[in-house]
PDB file of N, CA and C in Angstrom:
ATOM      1  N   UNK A   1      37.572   6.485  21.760  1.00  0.00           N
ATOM      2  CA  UNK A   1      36.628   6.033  20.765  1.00  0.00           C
ATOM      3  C   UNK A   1      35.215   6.168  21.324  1.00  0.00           C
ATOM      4  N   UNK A   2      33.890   6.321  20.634  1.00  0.00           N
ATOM      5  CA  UNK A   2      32.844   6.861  20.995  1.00  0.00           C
ATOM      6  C   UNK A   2      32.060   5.717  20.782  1.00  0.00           C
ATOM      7  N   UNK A   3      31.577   5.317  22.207  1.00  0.00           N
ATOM      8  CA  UNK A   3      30.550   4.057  21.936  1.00  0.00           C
ATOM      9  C   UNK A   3      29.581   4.432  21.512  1.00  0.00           C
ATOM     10  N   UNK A   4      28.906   4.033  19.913  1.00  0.00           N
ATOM     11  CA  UNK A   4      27.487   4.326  19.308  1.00  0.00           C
ATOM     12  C   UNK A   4      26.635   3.211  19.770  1.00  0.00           C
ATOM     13  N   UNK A   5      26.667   2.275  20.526  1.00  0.00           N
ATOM     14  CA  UNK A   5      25.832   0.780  20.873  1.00  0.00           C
ATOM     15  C   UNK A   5      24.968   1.751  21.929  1.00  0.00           C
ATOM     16  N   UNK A   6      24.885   2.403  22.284  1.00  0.00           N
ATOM     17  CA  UNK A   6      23.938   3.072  23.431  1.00  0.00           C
ATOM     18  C   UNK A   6      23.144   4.075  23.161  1.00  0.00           C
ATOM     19  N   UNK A   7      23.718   4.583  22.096  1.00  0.00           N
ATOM     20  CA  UNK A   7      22.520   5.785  21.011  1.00  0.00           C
ATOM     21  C   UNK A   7      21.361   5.198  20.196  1.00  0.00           C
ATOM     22  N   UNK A   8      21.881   4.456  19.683  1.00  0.00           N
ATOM     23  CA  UNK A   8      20.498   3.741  18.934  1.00  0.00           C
ATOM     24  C   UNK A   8      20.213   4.570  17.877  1.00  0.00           C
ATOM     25  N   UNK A   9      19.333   4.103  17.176  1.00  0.00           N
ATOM     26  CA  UNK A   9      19.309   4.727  15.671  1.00  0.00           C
ATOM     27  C   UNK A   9      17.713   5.790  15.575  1.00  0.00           C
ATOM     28  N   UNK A  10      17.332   6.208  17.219  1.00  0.00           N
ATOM     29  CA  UNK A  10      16.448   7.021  16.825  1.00  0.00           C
ATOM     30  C   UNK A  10      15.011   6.415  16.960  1.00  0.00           C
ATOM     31  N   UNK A  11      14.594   5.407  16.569  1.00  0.00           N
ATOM     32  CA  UNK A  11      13.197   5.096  16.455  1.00  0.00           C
ATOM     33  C   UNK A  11      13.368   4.371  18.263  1.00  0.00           C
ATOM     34  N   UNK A  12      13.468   4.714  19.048  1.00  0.00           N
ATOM     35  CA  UNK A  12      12.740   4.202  20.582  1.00  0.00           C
ATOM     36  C   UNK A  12      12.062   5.282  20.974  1.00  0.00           C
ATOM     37  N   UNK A  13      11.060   5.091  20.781  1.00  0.00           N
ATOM     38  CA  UNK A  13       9.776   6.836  20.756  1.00  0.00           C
ATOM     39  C   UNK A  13       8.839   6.165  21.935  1.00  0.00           C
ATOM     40  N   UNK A  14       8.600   6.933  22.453  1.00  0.00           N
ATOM     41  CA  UNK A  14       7.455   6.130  23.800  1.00  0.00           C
ATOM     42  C   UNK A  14       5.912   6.011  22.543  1.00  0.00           C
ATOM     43  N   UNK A  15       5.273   4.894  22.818  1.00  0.00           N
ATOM     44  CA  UNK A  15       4.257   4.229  22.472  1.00  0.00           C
ATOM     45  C   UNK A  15       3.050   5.559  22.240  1.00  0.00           C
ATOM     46  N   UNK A  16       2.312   5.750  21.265  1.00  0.00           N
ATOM     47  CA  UNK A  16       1.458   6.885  21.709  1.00  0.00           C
ATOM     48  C   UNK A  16       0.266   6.379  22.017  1.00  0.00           C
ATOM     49  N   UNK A  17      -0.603   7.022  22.591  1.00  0.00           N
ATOM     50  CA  UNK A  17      -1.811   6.684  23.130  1.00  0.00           C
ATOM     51  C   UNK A  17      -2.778   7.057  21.911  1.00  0.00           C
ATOM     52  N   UNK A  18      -3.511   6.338  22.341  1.00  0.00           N
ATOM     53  CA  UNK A  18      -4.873   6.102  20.475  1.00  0.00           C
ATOM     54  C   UNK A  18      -5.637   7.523  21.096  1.00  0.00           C
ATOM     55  N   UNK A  19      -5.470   8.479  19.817  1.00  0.00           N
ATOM     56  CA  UNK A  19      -6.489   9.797  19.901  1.00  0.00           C
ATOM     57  C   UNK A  19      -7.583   9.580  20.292  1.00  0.00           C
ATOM     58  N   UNK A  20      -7.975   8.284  19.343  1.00  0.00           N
ATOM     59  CA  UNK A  20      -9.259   8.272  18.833  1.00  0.00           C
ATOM     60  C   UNK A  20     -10.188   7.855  20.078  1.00  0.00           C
ATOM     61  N   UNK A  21      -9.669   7.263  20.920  1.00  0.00           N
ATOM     62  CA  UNK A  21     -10.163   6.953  22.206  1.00  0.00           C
ATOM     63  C   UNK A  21     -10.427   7.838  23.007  1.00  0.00           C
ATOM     64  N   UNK A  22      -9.052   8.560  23.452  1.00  0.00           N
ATOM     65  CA  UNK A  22      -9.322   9.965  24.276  1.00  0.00           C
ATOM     66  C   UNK A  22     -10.176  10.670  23.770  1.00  0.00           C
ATOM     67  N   UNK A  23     -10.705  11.253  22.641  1.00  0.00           N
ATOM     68  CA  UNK A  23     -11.644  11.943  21.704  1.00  0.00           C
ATOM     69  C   UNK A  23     -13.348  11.521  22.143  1.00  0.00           C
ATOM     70  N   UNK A  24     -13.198  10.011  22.174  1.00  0.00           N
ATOM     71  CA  UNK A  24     -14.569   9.648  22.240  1.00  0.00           C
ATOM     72  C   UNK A  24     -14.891   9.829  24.237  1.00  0.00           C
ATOM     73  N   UNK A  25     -13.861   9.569  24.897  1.00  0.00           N
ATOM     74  CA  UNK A  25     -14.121   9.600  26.471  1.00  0.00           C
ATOM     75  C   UNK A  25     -14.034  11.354  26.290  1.00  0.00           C
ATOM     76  N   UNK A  26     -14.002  12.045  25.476  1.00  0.00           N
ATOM     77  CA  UNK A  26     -13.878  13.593  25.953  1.00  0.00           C
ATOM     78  C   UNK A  26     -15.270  14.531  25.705  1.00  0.00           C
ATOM     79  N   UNK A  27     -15.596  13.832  24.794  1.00  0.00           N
ATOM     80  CA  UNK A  27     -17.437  13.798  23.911  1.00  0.00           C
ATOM     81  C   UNK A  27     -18.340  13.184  25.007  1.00  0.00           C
ATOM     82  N   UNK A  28     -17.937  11.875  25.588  1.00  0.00           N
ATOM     83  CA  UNK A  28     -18.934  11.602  26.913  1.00  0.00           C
ATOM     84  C   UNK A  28     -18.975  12.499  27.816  1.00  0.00           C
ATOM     85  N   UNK A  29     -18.081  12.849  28.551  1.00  0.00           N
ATOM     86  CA  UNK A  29     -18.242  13.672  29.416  1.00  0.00           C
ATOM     87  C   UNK A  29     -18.460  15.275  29.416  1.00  0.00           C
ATOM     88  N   UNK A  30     -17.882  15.438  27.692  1.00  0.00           N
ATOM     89  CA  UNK A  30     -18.562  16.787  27.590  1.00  0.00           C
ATOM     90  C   UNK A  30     -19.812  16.880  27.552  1.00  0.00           C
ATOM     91  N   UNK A  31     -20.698  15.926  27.244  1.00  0.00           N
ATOM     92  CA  UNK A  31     -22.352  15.890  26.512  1.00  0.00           C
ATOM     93  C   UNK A  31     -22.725  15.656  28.194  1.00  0.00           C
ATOM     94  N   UNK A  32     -22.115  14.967  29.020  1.00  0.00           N
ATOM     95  CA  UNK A  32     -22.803  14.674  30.708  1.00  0.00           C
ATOM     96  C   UNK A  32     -22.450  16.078  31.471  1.00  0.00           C
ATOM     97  N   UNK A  33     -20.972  16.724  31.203  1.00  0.00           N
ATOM     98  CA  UNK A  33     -21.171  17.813  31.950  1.00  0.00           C
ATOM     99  C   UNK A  33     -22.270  19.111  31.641  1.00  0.00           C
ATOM    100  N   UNK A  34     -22.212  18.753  30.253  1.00  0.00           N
ATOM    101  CA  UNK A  34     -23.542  20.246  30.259  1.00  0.00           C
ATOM    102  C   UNK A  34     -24.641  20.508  30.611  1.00  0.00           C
ATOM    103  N   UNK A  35     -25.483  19.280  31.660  1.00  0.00           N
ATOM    104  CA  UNK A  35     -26.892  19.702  31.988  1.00  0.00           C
ATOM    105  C   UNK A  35     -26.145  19.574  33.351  1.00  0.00           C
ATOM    106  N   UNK A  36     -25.667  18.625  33.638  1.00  0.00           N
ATOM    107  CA  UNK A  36     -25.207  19.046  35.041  1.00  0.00           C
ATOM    108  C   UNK A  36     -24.110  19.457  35.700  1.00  0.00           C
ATOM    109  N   UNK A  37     -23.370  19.751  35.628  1.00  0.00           N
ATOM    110  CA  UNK A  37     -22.184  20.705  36.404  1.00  0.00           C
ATOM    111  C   UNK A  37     -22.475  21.806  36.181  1.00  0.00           C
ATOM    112  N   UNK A  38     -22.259  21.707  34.072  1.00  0.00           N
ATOM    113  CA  UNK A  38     -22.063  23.532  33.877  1.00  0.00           C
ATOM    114  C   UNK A  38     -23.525  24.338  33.968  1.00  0.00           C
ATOM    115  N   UNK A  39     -24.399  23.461  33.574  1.00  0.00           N
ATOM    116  CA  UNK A  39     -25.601  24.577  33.992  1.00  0.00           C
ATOM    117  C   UNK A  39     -26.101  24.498  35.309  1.00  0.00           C
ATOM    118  N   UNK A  40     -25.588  23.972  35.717  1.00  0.00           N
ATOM    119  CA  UNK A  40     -25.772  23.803  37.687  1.00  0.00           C
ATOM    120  C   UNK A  40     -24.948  25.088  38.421  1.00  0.00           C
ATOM    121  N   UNK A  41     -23.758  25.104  37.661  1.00  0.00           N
ATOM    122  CA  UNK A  41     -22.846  26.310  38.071  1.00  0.00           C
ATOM    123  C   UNK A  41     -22.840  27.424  37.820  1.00  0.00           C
ATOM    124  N   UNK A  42     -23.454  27.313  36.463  1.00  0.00           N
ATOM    125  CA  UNK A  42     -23.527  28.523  35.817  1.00  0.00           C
ATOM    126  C   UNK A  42     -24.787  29.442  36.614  1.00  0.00           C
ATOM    127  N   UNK A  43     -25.954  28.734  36.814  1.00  0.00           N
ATOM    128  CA  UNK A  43     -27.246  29.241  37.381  1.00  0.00           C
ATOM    129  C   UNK A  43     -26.798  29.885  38.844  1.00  0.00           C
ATOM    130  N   UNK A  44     -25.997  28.804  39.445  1.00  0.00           N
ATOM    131  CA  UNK A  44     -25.514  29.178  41.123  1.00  0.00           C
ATOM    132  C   UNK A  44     -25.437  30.711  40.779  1.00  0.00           C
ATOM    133  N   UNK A  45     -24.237  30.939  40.035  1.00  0.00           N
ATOM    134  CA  UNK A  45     -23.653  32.044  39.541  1.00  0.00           C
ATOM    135  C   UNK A  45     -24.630  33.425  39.151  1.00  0.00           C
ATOM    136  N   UNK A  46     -25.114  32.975  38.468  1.00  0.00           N
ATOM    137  CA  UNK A  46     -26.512  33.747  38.446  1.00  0.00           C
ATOM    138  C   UNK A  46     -27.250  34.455  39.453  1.00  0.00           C
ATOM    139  N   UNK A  47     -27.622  33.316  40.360  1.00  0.00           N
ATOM    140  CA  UNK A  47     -28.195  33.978  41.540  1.00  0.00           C
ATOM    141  C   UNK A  47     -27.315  34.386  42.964  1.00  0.00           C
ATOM    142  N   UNK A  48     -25.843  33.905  43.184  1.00  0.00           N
ATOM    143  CA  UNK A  48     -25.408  34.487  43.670  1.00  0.00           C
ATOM    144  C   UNK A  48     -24.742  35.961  42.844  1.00  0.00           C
ATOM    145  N   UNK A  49     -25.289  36.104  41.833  1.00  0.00           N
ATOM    146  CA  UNK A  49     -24.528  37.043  41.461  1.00  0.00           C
ATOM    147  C   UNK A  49     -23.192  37.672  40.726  1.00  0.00           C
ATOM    148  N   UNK A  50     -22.383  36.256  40.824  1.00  0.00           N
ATOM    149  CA  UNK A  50     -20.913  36.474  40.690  1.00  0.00           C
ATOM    150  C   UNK A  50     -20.622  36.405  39.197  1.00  0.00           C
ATOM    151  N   UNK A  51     -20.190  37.812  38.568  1.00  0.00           N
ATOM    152  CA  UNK A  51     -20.140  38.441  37.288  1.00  0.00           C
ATOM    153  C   UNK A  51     -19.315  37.186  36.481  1.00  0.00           C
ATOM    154  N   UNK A  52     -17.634  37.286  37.579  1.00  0.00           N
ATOM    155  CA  UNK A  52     -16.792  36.309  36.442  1.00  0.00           C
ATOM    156  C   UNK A  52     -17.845  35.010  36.135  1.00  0.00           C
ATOM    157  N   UNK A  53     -18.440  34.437  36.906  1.00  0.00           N
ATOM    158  CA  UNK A  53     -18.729  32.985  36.797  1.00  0.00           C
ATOM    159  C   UNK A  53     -19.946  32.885  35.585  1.00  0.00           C
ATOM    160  N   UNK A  54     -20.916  34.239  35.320  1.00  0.00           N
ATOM    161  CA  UNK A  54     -21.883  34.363  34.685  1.00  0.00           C
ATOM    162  C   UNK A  54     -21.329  34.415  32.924  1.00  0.00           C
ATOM    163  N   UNK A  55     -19.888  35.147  33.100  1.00  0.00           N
ATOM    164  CA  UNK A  55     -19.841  35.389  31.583  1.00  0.00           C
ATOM    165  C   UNK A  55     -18.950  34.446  31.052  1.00  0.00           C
ATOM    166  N   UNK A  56     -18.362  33.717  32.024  1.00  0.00           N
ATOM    167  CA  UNK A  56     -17.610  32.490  31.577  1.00  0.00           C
ATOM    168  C   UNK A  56     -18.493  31.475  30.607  1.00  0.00           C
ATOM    169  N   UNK A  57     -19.822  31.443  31.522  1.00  0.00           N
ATOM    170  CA  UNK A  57     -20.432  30.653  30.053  1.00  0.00           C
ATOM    171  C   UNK A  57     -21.032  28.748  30.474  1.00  0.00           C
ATOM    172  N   UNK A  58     -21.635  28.234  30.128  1.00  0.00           N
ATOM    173  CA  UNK A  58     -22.330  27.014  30.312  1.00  0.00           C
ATOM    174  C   UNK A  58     -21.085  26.133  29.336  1.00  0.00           C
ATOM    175  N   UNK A  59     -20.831  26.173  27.979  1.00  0.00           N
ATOM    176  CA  UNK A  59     -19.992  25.481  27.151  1.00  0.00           C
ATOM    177  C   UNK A  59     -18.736  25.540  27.768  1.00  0.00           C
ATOM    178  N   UNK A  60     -18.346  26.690  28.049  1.00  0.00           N
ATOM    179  CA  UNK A  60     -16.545  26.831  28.593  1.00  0.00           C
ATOM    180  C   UNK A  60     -16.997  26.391  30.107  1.00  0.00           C
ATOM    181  N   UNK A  61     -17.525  26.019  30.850  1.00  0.00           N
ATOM    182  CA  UNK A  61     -18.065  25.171  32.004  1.00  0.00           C
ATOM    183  C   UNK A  61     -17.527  23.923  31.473  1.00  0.00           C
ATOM    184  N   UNK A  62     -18.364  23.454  30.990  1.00  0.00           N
ATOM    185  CA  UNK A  62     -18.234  21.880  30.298  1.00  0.00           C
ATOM    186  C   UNK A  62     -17.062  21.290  29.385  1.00  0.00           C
ATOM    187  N   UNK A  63     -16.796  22.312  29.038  1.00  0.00           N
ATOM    188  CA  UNK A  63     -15.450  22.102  28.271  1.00  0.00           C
ATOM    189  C   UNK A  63     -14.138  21.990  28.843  1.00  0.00           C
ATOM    190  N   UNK A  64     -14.280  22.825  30.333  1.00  0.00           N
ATOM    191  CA  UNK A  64     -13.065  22.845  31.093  1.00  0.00           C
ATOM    192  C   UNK A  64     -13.125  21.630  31.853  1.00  0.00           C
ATOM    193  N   UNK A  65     -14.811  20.871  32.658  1.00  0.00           N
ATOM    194  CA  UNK A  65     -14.926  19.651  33.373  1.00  0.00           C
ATOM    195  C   UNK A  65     -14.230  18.990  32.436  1.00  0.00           C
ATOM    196  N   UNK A  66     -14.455  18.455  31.210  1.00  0.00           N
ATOM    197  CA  UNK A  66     -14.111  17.763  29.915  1.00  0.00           C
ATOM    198  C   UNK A  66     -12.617  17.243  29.949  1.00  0.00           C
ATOM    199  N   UNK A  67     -11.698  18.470  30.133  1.00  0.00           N
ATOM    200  CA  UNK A  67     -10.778  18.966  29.804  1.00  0.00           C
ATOM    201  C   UNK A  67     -10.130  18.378  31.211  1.00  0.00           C
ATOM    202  N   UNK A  68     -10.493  18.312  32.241  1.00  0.00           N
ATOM    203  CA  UNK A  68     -10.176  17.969  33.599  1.00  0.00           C
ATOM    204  C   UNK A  68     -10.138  16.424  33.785  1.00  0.00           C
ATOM    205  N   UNK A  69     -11.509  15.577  33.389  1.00  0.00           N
ATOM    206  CA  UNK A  69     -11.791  14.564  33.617  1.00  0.00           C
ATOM    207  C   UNK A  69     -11.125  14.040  32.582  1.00  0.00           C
ATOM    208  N   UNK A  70     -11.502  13.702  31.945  1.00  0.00           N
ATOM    209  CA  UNK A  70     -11.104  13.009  30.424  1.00  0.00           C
ATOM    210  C   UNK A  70      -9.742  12.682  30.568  1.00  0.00           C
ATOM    211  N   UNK A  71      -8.369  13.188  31.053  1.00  0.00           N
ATOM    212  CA  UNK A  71      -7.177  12.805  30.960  1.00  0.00           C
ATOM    213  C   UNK A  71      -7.278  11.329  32.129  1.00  0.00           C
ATOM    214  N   UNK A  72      -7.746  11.819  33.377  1.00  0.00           N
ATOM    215  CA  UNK A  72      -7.719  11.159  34.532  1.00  0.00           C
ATOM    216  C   UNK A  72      -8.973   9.981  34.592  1.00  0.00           C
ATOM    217  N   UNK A  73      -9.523   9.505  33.553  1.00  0.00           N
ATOM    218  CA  UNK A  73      -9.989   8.469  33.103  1.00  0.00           C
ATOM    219  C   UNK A  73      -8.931   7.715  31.831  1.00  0.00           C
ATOM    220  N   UNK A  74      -8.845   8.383  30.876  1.00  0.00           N
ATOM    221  CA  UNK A  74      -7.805   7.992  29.908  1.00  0.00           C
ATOM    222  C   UNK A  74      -6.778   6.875  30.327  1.00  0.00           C
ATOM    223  N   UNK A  75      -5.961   7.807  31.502  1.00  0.00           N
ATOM    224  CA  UNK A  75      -4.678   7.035  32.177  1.00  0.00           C
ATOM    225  C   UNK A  75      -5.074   5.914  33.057  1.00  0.00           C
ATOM    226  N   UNK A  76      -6.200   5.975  33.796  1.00  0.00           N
ATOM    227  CA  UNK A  76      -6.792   5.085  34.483  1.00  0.00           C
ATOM    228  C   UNK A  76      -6.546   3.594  33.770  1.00  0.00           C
TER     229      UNK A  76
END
């Protein structure tokens, strides 16, 4: 006979985390990384020269810090 007492009926879903939060910590740090990381990096890039780093871009800079930080504050 097949014990069903241990399956459960489906709704035990892990808790989700509020978007709306992660969204707003992802907007802070995107608006802080763009004067300083990505156009800090981007310029390096510039004057050392280095092609990939120049056409990657100031926004996709900031978007990737964004993208980096933002989880590892979130979970914090």
């Amino acid at each position: 006979m097949t014990d069903v007492t241990s399956i459960g009926d489906g709704s035990s879903r892990l808790p989700r985390r509020p978007v709306t939060e992660f969204r707003i910590y992802y907007a802070i740090i995107f608006i802080l990384a763009l004067p300083t990381t990505a156009l800090l990096g981007w310029l390096r890039s510039v004057v050392m020269r280095d092609g990939a780093g120049i056409r990657r871009g100031i926004i996709d800079r900031a978007r990737n810090d964004a993208a980096t930080i933002a989880p590892l504050v979130f979970s914090a």
